[in-house]
Every structure is written in C-alpha cells, then in structure tokens.
N, C-alpha and C. Protein backbone atom coordinates (compact mmCIF):
# COMPACT_ATOMS: atom_id res chain seq x y z
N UNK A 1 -213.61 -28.33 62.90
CA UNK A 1 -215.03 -28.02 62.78
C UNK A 1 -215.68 -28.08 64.17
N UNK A 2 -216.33 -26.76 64.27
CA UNK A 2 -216.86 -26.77 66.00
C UNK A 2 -218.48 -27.52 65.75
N UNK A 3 -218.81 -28.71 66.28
CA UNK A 3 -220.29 -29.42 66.33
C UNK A 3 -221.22 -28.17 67.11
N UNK A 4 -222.26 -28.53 67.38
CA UNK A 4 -223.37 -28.05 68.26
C UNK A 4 -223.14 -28.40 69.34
N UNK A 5 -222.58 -29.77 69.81
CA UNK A 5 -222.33 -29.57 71.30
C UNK A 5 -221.59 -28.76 71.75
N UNK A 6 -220.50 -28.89 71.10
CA UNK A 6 -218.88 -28.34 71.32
C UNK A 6 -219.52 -26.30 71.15
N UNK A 7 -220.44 -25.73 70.34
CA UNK A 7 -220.61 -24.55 70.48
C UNK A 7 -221.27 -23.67 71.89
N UNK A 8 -222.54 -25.25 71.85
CA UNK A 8 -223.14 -24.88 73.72
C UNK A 8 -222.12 -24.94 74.55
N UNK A 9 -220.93 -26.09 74.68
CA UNK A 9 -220.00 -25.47 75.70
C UNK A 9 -219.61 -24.20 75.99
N UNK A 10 -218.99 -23.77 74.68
CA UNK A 10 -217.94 -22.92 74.89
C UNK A 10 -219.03 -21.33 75.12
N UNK A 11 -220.23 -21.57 74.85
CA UNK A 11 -220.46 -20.21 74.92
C UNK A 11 -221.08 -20.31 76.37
N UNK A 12 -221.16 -21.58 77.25
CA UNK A 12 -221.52 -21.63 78.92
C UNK A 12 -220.13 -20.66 79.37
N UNK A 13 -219.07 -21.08 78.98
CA UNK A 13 -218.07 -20.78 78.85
C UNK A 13 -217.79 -19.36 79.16
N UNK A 14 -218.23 -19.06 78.30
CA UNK A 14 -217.70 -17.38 77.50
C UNK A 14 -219.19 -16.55 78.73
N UNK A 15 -220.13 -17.20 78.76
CA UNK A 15 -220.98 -16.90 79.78
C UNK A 15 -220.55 -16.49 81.33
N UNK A 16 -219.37 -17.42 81.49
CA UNK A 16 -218.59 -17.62 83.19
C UNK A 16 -217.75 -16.68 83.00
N UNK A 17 -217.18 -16.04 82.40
CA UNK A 17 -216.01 -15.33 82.04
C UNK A 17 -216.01 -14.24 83.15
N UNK A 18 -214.75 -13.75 83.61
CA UNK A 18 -215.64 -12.76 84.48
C UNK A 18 -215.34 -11.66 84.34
N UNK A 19 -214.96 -11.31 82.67
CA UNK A 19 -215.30 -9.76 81.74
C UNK A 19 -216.95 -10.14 81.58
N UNK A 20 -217.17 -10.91 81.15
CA UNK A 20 -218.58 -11.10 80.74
C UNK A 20 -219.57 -11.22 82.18
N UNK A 21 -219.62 -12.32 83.01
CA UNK A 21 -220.15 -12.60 83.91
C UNK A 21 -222.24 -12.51 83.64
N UNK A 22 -222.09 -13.48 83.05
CA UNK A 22 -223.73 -13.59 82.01
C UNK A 22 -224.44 -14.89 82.72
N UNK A 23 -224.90 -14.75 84.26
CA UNK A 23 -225.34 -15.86 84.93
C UNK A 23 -226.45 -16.37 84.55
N UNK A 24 -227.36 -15.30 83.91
CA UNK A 24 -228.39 -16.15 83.70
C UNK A 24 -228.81 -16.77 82.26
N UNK A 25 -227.42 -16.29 81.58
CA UNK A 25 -226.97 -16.75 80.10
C UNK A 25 -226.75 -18.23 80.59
N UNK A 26 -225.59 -18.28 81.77
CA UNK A 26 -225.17 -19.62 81.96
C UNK A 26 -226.65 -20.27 82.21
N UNK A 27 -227.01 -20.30 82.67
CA UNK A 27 -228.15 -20.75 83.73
C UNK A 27 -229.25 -21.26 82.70
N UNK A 28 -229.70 -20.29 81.97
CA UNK A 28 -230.86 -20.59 80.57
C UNK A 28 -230.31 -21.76 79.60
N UNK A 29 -229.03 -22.06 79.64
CA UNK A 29 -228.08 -22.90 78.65
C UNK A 29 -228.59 -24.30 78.97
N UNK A 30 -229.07 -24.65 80.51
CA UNK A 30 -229.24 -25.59 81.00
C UNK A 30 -230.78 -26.22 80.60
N UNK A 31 -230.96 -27.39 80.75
CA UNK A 31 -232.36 -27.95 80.36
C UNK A 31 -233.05 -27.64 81.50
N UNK A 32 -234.54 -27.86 81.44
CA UNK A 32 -235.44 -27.63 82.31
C UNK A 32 -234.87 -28.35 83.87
N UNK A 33 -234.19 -29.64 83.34
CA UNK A 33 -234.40 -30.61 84.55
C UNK A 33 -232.43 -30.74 84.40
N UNK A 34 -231.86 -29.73 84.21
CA UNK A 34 -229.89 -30.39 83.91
C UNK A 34 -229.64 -29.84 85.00
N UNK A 35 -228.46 -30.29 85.52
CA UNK A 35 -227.68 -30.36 86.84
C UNK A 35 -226.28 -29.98 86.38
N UNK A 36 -225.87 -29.07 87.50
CA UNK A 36 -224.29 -28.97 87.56
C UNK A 36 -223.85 -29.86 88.68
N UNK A 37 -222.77 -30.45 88.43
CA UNK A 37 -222.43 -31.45 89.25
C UNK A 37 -220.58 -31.16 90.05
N UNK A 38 -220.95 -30.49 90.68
CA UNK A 38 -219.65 -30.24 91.40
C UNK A 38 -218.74 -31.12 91.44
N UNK A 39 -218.12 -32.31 91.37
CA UNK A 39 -217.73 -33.72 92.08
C UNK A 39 -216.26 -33.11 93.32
N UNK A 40 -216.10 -32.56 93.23
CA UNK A 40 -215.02 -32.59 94.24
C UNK A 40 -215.64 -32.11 95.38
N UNK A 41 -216.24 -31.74 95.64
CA UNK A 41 -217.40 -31.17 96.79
C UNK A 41 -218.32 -31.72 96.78
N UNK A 42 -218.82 -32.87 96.32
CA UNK A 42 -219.56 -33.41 96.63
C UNK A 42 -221.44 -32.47 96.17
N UNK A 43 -221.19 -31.34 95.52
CA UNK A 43 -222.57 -30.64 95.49
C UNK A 43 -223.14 -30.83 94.04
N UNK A 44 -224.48 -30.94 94.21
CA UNK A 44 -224.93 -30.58 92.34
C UNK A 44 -225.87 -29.50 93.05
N UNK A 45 -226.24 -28.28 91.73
CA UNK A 45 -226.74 -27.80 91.60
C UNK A 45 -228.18 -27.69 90.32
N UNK A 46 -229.29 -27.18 91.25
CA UNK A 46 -230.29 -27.29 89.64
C UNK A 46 -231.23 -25.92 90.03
N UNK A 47 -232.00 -26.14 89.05
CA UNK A 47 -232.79 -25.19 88.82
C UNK A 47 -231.99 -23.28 89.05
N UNK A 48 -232.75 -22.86 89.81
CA UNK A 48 -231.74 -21.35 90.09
C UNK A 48 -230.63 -21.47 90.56
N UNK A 49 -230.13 -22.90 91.03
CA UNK A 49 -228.78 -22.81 92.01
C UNK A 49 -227.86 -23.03 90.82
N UNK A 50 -228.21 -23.13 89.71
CA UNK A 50 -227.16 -23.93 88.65
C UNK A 50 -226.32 -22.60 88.60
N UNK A 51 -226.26 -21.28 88.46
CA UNK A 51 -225.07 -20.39 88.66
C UNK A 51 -224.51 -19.76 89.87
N UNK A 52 -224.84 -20.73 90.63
CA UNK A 52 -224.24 -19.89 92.06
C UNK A 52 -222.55 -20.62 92.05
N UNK A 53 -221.96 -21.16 91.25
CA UNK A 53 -221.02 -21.34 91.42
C UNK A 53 -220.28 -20.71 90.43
N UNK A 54 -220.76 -20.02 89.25
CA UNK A 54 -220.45 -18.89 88.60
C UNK A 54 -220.10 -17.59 89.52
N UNK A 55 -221.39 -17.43 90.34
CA UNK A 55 -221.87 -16.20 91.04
C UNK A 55 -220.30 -16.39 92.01
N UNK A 56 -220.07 -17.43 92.98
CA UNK A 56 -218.64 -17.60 93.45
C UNK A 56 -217.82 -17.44 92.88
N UNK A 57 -217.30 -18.05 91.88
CA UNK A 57 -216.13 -17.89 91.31
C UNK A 57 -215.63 -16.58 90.89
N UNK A 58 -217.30 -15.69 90.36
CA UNK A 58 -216.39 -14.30 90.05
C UNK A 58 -216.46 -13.68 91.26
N UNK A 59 -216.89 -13.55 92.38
CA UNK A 59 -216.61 -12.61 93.35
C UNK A 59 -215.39 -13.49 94.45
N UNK A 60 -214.65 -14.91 94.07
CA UNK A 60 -213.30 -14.73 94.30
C UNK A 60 -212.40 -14.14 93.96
N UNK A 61 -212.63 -14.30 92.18
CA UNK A 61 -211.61 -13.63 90.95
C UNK A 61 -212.15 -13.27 90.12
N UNK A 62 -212.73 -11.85 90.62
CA UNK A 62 -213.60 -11.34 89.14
C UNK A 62 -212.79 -11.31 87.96
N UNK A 63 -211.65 -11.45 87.78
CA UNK A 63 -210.93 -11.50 86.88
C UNK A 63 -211.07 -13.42 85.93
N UNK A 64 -211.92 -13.79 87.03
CA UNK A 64 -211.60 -15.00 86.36
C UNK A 64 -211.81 -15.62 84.45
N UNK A 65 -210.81 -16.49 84.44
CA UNK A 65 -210.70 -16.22 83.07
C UNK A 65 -210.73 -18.45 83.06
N UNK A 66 -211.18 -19.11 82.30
CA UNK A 66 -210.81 -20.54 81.61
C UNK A 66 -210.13 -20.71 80.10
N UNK A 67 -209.09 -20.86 80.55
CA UNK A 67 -207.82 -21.14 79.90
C UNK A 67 -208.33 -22.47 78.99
N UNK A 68 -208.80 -22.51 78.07
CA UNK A 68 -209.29 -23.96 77.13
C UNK A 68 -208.05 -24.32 76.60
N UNK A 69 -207.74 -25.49 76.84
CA UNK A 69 -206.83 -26.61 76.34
C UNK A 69 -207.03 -27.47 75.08
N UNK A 70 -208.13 -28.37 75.68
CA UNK A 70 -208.24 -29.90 74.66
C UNK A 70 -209.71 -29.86 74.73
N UNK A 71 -210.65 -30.13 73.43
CA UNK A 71 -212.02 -29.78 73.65
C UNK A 71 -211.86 -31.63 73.17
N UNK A 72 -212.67 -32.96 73.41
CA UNK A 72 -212.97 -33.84 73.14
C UNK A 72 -214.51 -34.04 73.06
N UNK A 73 -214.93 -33.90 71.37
CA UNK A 73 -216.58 -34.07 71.18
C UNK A 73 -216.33 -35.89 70.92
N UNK A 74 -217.91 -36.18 71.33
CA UNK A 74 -217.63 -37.67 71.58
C UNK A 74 -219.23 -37.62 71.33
N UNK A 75 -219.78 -37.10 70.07
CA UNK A 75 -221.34 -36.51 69.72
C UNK A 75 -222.08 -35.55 70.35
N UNK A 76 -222.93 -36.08 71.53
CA UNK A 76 -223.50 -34.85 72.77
C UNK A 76 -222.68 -35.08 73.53
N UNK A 77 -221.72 -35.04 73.83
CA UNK A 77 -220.70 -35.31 74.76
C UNK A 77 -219.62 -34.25 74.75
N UNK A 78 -219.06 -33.45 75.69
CA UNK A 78 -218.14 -33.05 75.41
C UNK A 78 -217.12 -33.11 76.26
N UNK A 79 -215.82 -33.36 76.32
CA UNK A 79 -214.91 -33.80 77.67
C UNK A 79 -214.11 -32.32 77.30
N UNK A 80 -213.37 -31.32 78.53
CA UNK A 80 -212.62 -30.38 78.20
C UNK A 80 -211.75 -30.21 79.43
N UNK A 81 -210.18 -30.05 78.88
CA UNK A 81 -209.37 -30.16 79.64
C UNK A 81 -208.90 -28.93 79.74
N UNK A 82 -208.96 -27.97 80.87
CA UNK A 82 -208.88 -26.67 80.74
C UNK A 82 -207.96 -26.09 82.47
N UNK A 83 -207.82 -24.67 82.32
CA UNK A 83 -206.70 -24.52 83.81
C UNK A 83 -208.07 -23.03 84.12
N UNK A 84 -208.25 -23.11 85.31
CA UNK A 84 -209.49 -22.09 85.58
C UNK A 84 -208.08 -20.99 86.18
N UNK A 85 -207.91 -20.02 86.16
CA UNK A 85 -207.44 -19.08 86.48
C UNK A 85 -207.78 -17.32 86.82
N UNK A 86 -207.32 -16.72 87.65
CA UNK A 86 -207.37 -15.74 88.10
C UNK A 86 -207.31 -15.21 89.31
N UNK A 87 -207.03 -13.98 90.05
CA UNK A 87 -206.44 -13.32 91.07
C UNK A 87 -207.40 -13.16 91.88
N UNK A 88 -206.97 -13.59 93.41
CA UNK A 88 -207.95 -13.78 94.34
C UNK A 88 -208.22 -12.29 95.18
N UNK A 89 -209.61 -11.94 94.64
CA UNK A 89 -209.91 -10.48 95.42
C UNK A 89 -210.81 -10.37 96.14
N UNK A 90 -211.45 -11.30 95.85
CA UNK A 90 -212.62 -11.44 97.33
C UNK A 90 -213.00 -12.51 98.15
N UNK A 91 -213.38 -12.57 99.09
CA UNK A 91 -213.48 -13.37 100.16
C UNK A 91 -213.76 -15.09 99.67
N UNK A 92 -213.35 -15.98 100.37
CA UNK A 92 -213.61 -17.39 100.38
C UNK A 92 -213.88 -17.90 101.06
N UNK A 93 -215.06 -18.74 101.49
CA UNK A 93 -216.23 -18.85 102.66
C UNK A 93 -215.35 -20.39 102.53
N UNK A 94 -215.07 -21.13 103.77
CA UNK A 94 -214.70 -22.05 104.13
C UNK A 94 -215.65 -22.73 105.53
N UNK A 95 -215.56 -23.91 105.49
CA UNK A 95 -216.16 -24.44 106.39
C UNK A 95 -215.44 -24.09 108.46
N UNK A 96 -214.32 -23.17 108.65
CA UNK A 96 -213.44 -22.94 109.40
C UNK A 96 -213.57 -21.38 109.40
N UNK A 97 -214.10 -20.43 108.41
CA UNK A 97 -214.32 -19.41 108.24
C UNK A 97 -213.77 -18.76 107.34
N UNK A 98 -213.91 -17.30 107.15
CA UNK A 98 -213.71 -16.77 105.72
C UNK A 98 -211.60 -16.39 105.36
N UNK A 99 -211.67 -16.60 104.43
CA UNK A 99 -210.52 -16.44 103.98
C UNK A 99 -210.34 -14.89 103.26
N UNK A 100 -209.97 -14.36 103.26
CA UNK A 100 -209.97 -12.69 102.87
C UNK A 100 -209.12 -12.45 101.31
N UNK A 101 -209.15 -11.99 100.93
CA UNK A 101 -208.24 -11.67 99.29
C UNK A 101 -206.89 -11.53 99.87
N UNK A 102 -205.94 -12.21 98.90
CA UNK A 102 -204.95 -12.31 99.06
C UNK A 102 -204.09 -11.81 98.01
N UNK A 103 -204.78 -11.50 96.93
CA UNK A 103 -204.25 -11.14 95.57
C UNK A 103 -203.35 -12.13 94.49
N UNK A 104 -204.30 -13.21 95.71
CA UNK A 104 -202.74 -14.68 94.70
C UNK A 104 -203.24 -14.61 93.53
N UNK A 105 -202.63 -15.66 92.78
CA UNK A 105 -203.07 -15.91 91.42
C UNK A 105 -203.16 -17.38 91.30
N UNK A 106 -204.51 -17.66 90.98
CA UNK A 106 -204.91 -19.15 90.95
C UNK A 106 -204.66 -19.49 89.44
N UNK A 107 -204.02 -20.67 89.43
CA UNK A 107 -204.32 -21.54 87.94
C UNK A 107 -204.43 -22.84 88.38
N UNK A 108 -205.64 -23.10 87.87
CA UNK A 108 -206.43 -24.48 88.80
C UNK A 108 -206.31 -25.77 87.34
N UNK A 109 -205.84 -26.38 87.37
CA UNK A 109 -205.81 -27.63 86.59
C UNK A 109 -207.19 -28.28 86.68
N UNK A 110 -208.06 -29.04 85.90
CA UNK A 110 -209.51 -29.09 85.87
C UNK A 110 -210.04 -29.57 84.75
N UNK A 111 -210.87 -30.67 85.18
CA UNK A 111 -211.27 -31.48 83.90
C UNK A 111 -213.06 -31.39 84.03
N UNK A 112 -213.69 -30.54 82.82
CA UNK A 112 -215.31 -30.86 82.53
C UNK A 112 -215.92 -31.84 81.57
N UNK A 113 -217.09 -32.30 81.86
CA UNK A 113 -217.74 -33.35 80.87
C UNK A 113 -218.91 -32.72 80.92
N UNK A 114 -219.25 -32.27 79.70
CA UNK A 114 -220.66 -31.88 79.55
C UNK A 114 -221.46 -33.17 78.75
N UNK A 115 -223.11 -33.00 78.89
CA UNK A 115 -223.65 -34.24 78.39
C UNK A 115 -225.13 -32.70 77.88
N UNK A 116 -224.84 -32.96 76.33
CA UNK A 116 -225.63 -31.96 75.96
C UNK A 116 -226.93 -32.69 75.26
N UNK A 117 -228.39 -32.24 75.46
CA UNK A 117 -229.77 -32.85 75.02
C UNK A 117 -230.47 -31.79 74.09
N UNK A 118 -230.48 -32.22 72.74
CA UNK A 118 -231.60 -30.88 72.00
C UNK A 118 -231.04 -29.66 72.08
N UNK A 119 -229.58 -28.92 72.25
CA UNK A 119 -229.06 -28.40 72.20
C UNK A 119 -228.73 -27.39 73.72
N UNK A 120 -229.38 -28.26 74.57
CA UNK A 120 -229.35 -27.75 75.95
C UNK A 120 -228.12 -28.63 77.10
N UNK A 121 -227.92 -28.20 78.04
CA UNK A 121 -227.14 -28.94 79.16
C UNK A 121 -227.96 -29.55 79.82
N UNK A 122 -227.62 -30.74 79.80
CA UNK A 122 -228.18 -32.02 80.47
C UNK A 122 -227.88 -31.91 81.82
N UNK A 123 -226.05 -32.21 81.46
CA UNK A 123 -225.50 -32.29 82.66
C UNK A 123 -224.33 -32.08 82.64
N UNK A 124 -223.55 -31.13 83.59
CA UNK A 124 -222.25 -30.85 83.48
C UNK A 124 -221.57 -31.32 84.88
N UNK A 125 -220.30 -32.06 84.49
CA UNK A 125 -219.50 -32.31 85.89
C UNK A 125 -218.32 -31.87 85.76
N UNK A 126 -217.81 -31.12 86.94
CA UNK A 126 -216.95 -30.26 87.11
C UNK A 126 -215.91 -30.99 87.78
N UNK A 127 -214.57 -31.71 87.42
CA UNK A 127 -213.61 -31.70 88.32
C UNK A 127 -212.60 -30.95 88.52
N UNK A 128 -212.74 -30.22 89.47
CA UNK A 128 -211.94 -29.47 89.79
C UNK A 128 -210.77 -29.73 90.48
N UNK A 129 -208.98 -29.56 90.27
CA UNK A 129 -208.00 -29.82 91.40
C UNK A 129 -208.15 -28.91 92.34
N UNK A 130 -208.79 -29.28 93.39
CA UNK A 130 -209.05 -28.54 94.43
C UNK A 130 -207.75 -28.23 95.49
N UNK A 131 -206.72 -29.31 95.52
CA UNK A 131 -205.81 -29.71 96.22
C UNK A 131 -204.80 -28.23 95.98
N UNK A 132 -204.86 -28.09 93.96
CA UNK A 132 -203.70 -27.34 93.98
C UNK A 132 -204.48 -25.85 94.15
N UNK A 133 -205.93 -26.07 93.90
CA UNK A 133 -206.64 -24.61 94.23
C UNK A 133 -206.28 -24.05 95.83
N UNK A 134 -206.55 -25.31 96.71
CA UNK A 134 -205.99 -25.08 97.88
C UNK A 134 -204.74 -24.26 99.08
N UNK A 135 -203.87 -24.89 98.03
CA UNK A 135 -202.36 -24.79 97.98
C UNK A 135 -202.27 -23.06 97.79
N UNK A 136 -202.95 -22.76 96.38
CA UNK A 136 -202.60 -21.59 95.57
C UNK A 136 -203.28 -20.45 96.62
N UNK A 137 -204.75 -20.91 97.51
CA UNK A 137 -205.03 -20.36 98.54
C UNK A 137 -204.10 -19.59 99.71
N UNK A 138 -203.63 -20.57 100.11
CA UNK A 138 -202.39 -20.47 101.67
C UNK A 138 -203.09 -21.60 102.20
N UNK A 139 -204.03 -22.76 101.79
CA UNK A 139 -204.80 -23.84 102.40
C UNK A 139 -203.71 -24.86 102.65
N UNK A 140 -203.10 -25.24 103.34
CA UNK A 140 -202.12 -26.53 103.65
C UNK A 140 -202.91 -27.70 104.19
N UNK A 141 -202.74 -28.62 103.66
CA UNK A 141 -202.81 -30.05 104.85
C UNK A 141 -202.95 -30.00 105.79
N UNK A 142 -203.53 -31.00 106.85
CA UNK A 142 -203.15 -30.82 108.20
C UNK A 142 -202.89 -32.71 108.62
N UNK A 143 -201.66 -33.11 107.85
CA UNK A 143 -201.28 -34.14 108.26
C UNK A 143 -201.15 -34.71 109.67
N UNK A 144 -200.52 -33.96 110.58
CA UNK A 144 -200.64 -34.31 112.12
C UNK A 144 -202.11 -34.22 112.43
N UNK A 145 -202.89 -33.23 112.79
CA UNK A 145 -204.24 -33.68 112.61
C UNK A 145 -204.85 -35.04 112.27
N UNK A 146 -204.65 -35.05 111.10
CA UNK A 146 -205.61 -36.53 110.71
C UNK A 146 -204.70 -37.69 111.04
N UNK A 147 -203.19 -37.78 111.32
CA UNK A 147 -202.86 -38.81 112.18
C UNK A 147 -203.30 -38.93 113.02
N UNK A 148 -203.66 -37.90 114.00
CA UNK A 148 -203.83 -38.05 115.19
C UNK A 148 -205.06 -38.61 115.48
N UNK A 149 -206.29 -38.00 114.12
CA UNK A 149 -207.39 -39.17 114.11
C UNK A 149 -207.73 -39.81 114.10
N UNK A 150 -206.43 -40.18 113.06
CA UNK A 150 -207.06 -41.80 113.13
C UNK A 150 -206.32 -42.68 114.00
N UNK A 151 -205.31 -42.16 114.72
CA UNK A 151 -204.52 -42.76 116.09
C UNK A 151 -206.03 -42.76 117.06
N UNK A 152 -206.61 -42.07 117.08
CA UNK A 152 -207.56 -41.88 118.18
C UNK A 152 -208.95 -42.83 118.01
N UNK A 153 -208.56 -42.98 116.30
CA UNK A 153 -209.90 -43.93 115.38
C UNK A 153 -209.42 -45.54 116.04
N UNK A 154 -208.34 -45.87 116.11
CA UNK A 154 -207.89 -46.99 116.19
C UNK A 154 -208.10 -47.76 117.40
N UNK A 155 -207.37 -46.54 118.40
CA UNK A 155 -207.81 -46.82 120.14
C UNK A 155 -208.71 -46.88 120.44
C-alpha cells in the first residue's frame, strides 16, 4: 500500500526523470519554506534554487533515469535506497574546470530521506556516493597530493 508520503516522493521522482524533466513540478512539491539538502557537497537549496540540481543532473545525463530499490515509510518520513543512473552527455562544472561528455555511464549508489508536511516537502536530503560518481567520471584521487599536504601540514 503506497501512503501519501511515499506518493509525494515518488512523483518528485517521476518529476526528475529526464524523459519527463518537470522542474517546476519538482520545485512546487516543496513547502513554502522546504529545503533540498545536498549533504555530500555540503549545499542546501530553497526557494527557486530547490531544482537547480534537477536542472544539473539532466543536462549531465539527460537520459537520467532513478533506479528505486527499497522505499522505507516511517509516517511523513520517507527513507529510499535507490542507484541514480545515466550517460554522461554534457558538460560537468568542477571546481578545477569543466569536464566535457564522455558518454560514460553513471550508476551512482545513493541514499534519500524525505521529511514530508501537509502533503508537501519539508525537507529532502540527498546522499549521494559521490566517490563512485567520481570514479564513473575519469575523477581519481589524488593521494600523493594530499600526502604531501599534510607532510607540509606537519612541518
């Protein structure tokens, strides 16, 4: 049996899709005052910014698609264990500079908690494995680097 929370997810959801790509579907889903909460980046988003990470995701992989796994309702609560996936065709703005399409194919492992109010989004937090999003990039480590920092942190 799908609750009312568990239906506002999935249709934020079906909103991000990026056959659909319905930003300001996503965006209206949210309460006056709800936040998207990035956590692996450290960003939240509110008010108009709450789909700019929609607006990213499909012009990495307009193809992008969320693979739903495990939905956990816990009342207004919803925890979902899901793999974000799709083929990288447009550019990726990095703090080092842009990364260009590569045509990889991302399947990102990724855990959301939505916190739903009166049938709206309160608040959604996004963890994303960024590490293996990284990876799936051509993004590597730079282990010598940060030895060397903190060799330099020490002295």
């Amino acid at each position: 049996m799908i609750t009312d929370a568990e239906a506002v997810v999935r249709a934020a959801y079906h909103a991000a899709e990026g056959s659909v790509l319905d930003v300001q579907g996503f965006v209206d889903m949210f309460a006056e005052d709800g936040v998207f909460n990035n956590i692996v980046a450290r960003e939240s988003y509110r008010g108009e910014h709450l789909g700019d990470l929609v607006v990213s995701m499909g012009q990495l992989a307009p193809d992008v698609h969320r693979e739903l796994h495990r939905f956990h309702v816990m009342g207004n609560i919803v925890a979902v264990e899901l793999t974000i996936e799709g083929t990288v065709a447009g550019p990726f703005q990095t703090p080092a500079g842009v990364l260009y399409p590569t045509g990889a194919e991302l399947s990102i492992p990724t855990a959301d908690f939505w916190y739903i109010e009166d049938g709206k989004i309160k608040e959604f937090n996004c963890y994303v494995g960024v590490s293996v999003m990284l990876a799936q990039l051509g993004v590597q480590p730079d282990f010598a680097g940060a030895v060397a920092a903190a060799a330099d942190a020490v002295s």
